[in-house]
C-alpha atoms as a PDB file:
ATOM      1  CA  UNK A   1     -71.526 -22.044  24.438  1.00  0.00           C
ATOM      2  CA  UNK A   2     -68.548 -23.279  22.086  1.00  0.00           C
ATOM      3  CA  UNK A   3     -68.431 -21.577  18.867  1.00  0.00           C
ATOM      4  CA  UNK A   4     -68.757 -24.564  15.896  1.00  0.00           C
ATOM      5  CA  UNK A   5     -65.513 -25.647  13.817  1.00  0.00           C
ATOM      6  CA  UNK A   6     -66.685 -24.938  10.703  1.00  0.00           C
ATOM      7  CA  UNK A   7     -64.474 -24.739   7.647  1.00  0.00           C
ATOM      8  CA  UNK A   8     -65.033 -22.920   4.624  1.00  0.00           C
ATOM      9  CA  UNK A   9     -63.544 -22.249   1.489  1.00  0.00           C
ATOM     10  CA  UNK A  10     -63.470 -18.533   1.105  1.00  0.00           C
ATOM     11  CA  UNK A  11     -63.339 -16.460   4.124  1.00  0.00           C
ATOM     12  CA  UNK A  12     -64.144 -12.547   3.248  1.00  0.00           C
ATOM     13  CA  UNK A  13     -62.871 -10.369   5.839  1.00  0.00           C
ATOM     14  CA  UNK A  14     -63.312  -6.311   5.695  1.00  0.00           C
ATOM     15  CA  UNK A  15     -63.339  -3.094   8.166  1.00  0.00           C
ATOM     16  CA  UNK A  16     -67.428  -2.707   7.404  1.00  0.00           C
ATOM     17  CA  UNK A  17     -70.607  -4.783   7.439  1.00  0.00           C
ATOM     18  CA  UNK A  18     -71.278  -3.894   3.469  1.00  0.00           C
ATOM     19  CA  UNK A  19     -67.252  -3.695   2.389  1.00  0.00           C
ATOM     20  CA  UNK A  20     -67.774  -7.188   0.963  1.00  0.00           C
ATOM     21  CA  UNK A  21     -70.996  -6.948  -0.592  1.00  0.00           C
ATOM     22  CA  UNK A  22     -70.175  -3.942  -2.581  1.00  0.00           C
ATOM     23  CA  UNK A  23     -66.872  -4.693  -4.039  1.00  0.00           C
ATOM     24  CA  UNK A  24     -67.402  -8.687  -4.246  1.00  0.00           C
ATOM     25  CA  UNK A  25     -71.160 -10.128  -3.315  1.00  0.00           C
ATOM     26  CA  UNK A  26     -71.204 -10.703  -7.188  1.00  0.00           C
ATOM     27  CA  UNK A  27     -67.796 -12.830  -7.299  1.00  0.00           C
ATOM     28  CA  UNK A  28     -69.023 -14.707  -3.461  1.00  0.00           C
ATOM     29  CA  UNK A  29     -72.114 -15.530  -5.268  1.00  0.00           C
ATOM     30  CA  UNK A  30     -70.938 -17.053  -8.029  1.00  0.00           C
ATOM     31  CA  UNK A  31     -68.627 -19.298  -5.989  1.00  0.00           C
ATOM     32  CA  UNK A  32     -71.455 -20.500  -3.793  1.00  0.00           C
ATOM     33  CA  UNK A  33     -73.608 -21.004  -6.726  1.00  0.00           C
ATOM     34  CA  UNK A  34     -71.044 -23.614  -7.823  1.00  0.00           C
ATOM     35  CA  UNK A  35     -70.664 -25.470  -4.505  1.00  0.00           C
ATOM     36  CA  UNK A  36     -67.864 -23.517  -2.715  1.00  0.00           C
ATOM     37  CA  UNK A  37     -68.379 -22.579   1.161  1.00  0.00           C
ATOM     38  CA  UNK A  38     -68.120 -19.070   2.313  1.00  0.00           C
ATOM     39  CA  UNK A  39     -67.440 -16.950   5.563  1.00  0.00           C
ATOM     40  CA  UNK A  40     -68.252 -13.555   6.031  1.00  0.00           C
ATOM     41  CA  UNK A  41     -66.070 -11.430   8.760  1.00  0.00           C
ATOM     42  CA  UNK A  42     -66.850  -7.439   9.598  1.00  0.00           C
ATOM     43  CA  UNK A  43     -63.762  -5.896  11.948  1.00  0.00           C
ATOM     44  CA  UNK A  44     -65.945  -3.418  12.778  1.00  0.00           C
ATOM     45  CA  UNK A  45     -70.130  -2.716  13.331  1.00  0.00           C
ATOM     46  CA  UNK A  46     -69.867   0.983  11.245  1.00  0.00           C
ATOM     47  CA  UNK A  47     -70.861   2.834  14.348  1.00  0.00           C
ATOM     48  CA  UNK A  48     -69.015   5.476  12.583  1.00  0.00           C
ATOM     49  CA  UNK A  49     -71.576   5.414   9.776  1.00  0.00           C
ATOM     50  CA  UNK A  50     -73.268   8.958   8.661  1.00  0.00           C
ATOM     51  CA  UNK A  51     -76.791   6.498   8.580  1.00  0.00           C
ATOM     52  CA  UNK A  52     -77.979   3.808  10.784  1.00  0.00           C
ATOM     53  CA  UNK A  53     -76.445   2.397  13.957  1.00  0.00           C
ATOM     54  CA  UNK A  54     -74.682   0.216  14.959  1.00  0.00           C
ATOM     55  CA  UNK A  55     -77.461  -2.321  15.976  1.00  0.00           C
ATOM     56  CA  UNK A  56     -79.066  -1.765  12.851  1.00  0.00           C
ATOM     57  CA  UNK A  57     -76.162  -2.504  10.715  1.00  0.00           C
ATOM     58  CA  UNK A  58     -75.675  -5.573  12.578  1.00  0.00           C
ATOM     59  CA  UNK A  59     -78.885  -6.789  11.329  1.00  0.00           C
ATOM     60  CA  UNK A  60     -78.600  -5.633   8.072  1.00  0.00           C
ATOM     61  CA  UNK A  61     -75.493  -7.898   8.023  1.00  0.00           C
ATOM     62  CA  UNK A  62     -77.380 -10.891   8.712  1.00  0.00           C
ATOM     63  CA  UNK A  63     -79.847 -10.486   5.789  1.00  0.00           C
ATOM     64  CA  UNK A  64     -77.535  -9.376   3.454  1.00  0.00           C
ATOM     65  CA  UNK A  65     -75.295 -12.769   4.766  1.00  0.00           C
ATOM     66  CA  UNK A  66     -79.000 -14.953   4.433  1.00  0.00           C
ATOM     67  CA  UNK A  67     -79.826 -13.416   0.863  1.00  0.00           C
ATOM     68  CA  UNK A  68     -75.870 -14.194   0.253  1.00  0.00           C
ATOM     69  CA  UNK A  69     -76.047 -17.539   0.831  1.00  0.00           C
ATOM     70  CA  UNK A  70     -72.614 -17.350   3.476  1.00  0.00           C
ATOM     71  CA  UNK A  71     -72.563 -19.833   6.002  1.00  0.00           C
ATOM     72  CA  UNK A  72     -71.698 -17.433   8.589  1.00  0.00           C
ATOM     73  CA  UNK A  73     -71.014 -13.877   9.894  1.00  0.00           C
ATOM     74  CA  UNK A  74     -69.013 -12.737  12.606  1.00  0.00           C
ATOM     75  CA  UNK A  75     -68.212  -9.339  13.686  1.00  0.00           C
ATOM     76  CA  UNK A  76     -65.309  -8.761  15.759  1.00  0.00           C
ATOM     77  CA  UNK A  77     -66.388  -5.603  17.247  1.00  0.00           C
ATOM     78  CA  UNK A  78     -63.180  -3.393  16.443  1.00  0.00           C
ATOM     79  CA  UNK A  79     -63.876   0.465  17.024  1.00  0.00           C
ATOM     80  CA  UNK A  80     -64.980   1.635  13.632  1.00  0.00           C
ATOM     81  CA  UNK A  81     -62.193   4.059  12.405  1.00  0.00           C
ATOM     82  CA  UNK A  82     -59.466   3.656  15.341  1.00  0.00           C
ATOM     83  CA  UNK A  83     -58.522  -0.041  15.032  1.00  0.00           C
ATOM     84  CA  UNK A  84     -55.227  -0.325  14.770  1.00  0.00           C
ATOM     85  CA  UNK A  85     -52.260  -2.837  14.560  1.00  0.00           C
ATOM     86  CA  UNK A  86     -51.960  -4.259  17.889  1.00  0.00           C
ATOM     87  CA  UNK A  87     -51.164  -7.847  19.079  1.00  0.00           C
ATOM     88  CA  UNK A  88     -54.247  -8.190  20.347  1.00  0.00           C
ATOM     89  CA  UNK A  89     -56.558  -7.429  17.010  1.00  0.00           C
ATOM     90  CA  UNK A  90     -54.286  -9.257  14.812  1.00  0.00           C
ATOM     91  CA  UNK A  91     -54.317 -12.488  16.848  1.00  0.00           C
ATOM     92  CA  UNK A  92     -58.517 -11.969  16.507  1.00  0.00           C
ATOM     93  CA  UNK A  93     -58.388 -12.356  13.178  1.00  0.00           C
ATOM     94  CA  UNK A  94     -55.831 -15.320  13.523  1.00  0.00           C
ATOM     95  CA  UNK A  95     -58.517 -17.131  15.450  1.00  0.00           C
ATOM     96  CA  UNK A  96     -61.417 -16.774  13.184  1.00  0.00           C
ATOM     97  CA  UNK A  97     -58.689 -17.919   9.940  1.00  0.00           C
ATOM     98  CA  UNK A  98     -57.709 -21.570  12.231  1.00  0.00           C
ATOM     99  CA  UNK A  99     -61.531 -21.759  12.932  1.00  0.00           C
ATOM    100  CA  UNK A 100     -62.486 -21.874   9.371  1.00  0.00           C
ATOM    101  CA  UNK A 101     -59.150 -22.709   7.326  1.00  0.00           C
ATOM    102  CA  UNK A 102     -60.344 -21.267   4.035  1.00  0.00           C
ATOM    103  CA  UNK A 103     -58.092 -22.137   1.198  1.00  0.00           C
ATOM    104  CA  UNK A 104     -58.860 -17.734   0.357  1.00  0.00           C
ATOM    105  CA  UNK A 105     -59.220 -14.778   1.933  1.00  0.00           C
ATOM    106  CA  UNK A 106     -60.730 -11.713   0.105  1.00  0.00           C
ATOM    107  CA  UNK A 107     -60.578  -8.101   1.895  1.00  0.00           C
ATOM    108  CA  UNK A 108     -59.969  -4.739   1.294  1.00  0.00           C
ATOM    109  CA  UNK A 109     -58.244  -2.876  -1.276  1.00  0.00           C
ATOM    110  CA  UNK A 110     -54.746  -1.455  -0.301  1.00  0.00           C
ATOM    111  CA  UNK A 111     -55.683   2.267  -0.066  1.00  0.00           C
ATOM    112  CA  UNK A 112     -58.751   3.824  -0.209  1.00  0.00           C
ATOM    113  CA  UNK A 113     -61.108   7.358   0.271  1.00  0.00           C
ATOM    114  CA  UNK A 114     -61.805   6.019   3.970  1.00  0.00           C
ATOM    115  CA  UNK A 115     -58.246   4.876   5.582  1.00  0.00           C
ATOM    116  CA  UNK A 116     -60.030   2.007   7.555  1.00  0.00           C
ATOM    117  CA  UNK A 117     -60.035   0.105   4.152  1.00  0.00           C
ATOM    118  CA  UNK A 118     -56.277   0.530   3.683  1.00  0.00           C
ATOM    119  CA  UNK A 119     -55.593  -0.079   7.295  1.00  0.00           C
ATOM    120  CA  UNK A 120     -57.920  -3.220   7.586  1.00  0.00           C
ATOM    121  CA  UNK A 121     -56.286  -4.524   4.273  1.00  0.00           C
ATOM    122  CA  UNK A 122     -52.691  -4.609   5.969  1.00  0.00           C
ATOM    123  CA  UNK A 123     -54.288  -5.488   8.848  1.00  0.00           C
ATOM    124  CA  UNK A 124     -55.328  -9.088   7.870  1.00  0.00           C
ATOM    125  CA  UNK A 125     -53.450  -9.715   5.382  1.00  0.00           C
ATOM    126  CA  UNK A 126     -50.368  -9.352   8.102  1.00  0.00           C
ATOM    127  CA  UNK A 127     -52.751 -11.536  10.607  1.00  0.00           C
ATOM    128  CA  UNK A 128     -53.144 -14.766   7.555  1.00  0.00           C
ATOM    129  CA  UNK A 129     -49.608 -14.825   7.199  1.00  0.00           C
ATOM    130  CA  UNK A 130     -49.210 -14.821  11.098  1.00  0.00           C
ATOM    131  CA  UNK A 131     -52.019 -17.783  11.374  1.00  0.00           C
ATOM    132  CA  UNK A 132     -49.356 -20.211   9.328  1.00  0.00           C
ATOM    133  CA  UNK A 133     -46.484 -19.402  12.128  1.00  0.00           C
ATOM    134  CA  UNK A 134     -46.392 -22.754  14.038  1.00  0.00           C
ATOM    135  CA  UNK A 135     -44.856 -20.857  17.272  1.00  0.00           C
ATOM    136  CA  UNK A 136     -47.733 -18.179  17.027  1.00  0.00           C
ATOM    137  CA  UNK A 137     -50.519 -19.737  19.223  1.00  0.00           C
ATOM    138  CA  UNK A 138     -53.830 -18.991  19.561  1.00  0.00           C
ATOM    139  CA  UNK A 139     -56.727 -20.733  22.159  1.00  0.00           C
ATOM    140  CA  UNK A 140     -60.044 -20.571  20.925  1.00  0.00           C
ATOM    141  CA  UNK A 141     -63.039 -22.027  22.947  1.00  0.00           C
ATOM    142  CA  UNK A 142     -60.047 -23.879  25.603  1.00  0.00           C
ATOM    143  CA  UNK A 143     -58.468 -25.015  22.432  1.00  0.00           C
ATOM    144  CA  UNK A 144     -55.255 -25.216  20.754  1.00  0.00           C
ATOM    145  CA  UNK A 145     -55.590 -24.369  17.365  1.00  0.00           C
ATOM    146  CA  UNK A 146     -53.609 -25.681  14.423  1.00  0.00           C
ATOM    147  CA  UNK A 147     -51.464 -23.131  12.595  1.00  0.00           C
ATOM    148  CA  UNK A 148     -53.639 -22.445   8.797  1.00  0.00           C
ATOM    149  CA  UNK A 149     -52.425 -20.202   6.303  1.00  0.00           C
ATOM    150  CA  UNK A 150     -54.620 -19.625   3.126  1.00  0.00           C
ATOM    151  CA  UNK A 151     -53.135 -20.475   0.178  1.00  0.00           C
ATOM    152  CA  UNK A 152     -53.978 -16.785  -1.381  1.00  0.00           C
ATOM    153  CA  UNK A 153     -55.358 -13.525  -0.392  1.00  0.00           C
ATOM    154  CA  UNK A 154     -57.187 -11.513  -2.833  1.00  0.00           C
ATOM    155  CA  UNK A 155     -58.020  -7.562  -2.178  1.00  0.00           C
ATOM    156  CA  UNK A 156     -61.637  -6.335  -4.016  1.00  0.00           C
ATOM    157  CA  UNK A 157     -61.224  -3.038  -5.156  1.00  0.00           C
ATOM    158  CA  UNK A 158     -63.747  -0.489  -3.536  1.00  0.00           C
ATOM    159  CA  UNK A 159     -64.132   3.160  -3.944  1.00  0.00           C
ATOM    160  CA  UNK A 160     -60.914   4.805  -5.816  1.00  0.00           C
ATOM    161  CA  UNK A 161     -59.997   3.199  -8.929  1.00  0.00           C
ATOM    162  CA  UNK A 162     -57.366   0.850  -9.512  1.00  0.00           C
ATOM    163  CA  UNK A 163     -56.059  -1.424 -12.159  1.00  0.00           C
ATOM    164  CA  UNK A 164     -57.353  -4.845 -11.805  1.00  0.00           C
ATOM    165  CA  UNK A 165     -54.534  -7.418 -11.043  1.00  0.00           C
ATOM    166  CA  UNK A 166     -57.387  -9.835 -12.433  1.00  0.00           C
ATOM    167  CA  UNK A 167     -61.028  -9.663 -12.682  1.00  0.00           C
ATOM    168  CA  UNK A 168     -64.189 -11.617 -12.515  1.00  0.00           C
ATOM    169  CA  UNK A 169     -67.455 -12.230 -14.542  1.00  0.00           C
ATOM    170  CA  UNK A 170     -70.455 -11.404 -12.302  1.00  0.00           C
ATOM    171  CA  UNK A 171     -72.949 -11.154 -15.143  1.00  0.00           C
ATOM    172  CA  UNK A 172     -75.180 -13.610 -14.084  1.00  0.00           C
ATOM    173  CA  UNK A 173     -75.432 -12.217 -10.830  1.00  0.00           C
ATOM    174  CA  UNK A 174     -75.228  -9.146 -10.831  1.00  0.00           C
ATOM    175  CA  UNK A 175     -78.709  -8.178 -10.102  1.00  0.00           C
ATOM    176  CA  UNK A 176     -78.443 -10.456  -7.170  1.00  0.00           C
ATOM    177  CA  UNK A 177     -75.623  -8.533  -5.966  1.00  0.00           C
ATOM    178  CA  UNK A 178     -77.609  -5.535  -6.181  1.00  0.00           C
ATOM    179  CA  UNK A 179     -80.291  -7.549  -3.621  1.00  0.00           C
ATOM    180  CA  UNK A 180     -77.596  -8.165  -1.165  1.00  0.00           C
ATOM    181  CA  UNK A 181     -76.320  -4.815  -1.462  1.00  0.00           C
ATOM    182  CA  UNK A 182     -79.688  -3.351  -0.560  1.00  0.00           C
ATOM    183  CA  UNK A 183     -80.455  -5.680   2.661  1.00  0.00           C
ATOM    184  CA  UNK A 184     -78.219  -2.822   4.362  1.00  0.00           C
ATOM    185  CA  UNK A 185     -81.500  -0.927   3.691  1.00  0.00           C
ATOM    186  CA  UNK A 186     -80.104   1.979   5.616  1.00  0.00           C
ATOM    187  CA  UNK A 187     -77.048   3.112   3.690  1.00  0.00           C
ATOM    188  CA  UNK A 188     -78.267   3.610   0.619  1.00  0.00           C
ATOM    189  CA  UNK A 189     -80.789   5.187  -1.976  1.00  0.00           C
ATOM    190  CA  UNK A 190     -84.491   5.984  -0.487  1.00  0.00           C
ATOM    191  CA  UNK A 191     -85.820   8.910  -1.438  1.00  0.00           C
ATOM    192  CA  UNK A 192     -88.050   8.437   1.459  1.00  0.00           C
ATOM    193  CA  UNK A 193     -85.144   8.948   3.928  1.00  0.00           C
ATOM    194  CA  UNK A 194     -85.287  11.847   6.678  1.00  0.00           C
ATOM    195  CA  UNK A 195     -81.083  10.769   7.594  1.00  0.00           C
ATOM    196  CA  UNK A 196     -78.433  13.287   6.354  1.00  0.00           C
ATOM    197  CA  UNK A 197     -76.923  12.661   2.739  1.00  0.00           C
ATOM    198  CA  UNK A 198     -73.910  10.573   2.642  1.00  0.00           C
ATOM    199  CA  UNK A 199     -70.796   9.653  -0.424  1.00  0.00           C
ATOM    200  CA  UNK A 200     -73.372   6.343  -0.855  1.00  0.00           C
ATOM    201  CA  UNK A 201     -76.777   7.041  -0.076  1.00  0.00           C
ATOM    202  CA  UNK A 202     -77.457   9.202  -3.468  1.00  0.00           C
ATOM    203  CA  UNK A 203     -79.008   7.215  -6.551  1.00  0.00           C
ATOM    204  CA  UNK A 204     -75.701   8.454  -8.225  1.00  0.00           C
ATOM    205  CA  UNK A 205     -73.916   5.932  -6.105  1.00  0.00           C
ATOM    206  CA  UNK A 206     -75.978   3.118  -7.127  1.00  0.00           C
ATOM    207  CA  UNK A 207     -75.482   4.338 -10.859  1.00  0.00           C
ATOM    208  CA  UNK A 208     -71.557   4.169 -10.258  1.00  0.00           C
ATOM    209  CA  UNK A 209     -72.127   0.414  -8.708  1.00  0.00           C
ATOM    210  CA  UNK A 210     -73.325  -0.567 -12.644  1.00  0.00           C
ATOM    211  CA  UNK A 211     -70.911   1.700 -14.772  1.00  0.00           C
ATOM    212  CA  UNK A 212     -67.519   0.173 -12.506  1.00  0.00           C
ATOM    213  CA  UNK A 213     -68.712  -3.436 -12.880  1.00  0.00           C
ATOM    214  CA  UNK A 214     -69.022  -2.695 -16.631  1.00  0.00           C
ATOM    215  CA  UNK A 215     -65.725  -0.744 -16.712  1.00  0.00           C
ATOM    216  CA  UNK A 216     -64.360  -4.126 -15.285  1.00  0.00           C
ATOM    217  CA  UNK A 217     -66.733  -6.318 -17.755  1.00  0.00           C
ATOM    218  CA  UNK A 218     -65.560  -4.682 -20.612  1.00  0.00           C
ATOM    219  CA  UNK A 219     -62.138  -6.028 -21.675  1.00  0.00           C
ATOM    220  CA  UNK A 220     -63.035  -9.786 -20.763  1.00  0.00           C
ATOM    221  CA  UNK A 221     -66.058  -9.130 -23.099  1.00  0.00           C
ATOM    222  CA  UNK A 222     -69.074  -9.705 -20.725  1.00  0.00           C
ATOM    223  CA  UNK A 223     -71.160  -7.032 -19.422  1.00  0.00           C
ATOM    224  CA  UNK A 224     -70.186  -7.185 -15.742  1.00  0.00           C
ATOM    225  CA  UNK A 225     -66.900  -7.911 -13.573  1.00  0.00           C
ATOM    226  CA  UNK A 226     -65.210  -7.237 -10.316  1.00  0.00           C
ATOM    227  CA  UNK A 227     -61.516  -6.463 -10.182  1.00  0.00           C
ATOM    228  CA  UNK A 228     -58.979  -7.240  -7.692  1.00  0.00           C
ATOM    229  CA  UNK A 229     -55.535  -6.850  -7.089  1.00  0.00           C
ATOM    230  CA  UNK A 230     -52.579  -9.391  -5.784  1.00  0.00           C
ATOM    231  CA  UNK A 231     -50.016 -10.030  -3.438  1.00  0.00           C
ATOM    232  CA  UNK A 232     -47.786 -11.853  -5.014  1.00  0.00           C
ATOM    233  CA  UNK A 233     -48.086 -13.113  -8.577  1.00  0.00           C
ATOM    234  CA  UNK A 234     -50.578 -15.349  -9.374  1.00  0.00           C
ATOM    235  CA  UNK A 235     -50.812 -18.153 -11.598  1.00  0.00           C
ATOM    236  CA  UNK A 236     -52.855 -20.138 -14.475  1.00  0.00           C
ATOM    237  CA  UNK A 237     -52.610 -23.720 -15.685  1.00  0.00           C
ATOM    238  CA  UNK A 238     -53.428 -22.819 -19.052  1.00  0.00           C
ATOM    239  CA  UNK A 239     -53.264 -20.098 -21.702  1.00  0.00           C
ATOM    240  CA  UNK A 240     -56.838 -20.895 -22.425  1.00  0.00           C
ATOM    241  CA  UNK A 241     -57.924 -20.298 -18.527  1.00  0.00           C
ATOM    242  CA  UNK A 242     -57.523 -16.368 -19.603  1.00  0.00           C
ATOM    243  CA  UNK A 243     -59.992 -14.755 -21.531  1.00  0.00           C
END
């Protein structure tokens, strides 16, 4: 069966199903909520994971994706913590970018507690740049595709703090975050829960969730944020765009 064309206008991309929800389900959700199309992309399935399986967190994807509001998810079935930077994974990625052409591409933070975040940040940003090299060609379903490059890509801070490059007001949805964030039902707080302790599954976690989004709230004014960080410089067409 031939995978559908389908186009979107941000395409989040990270090493594990719940990467994206964590650090930017609030920012995705507010971009949907005013009309914008977005793609959800997991390198790997978390089979590494101290909870759950790998079958499980599949399907934990999917709801989180459905309570999201993304068009789509894909998983590209790298092995969870031993990807690396070969040909071969970076012309993946390539593929999924031409099949969806989204104008931005949010993904992990440069470094990070767990290297695959650091590693899968280089990792795709190297692969978006690659997807706008005419002469780098990629077949997808017996296709040709066109050569895309997105015109920014945007890393979500995650675990270790950094200073945000820029950051965005998720107040109104933050407690929908939190909903998406607990589809992957398995990873974190339930007192009820037999499965060894993990960094995340402790009600201490979900308690850190609130204080950074208010950390990041707090000089913009509003009671909740996420930060990330750039590339290259960004830019504003007004003074009054920055509050």
């Amino acid at each position: 069966m031939k995978r559908k064309k389908m186009k979107v206008d941000i395409l989040a991309i990270a090493a594990h199903p719940d990467d994206i929800e964590l650090c930017a389900a609030g920012t995705l959700l507010r971009h949907i909520d005013a009309g914008k199309t977005v793609g959800l992309v997991d390198l790997t399935r978390g089979e590494l994971g101290t909870r759950g399986n790998p079958t499980l967190r599949l399907k934990e994807g999917e709801e989180a994706a459905r309570r999201m509001g993304a068009s789509f998810r894909h998983n590209l079935g790298m092995p969870d913590g031993f990807f690396d930077f070969s040909l071969e994974n970076k012309r993946r990625i390539v593929e999924v970018v031409r099949a969806h052409q989204p104008e931005i591409v949010l993904t992990n933070t440069f470094d990070d507690r767990h290297p695959d975040h650091g590693r899968g940040s280089k990792l795709i940003s190297d692969a978006c740049f690659l997807s706008g090299l005419v002469k780098f060609q990629t077949v997808r379903d017996g296709s040709p595709q066109d050569r895309w490059r997105p015109k920014a890509v945007y890393h979500f801070i995650q675990d270790r703090y950094r200073k945000p490059d820029f950051v965005i007001d998720i107040t109104p949805y933050m407690e929908k975050k939190m909903e998406v964030i607990m589809a992957f039902s398995s990873q974190f707080y339930n007192p009820e829960s037999t499965d060894p302790d993990s960094p995340i599954s402790g009600k201490d976690f979900i308690d850190f969730l609130y204080a950074r989004a208010r950390e990041y709230g707090r000089p913009i004014g509003v009671e909740y944020a996420e930060g990330f960080n750039v590339e290259r410089i960004a830019g504003v067409d007004s003074l009054f765009d920055l509050q």
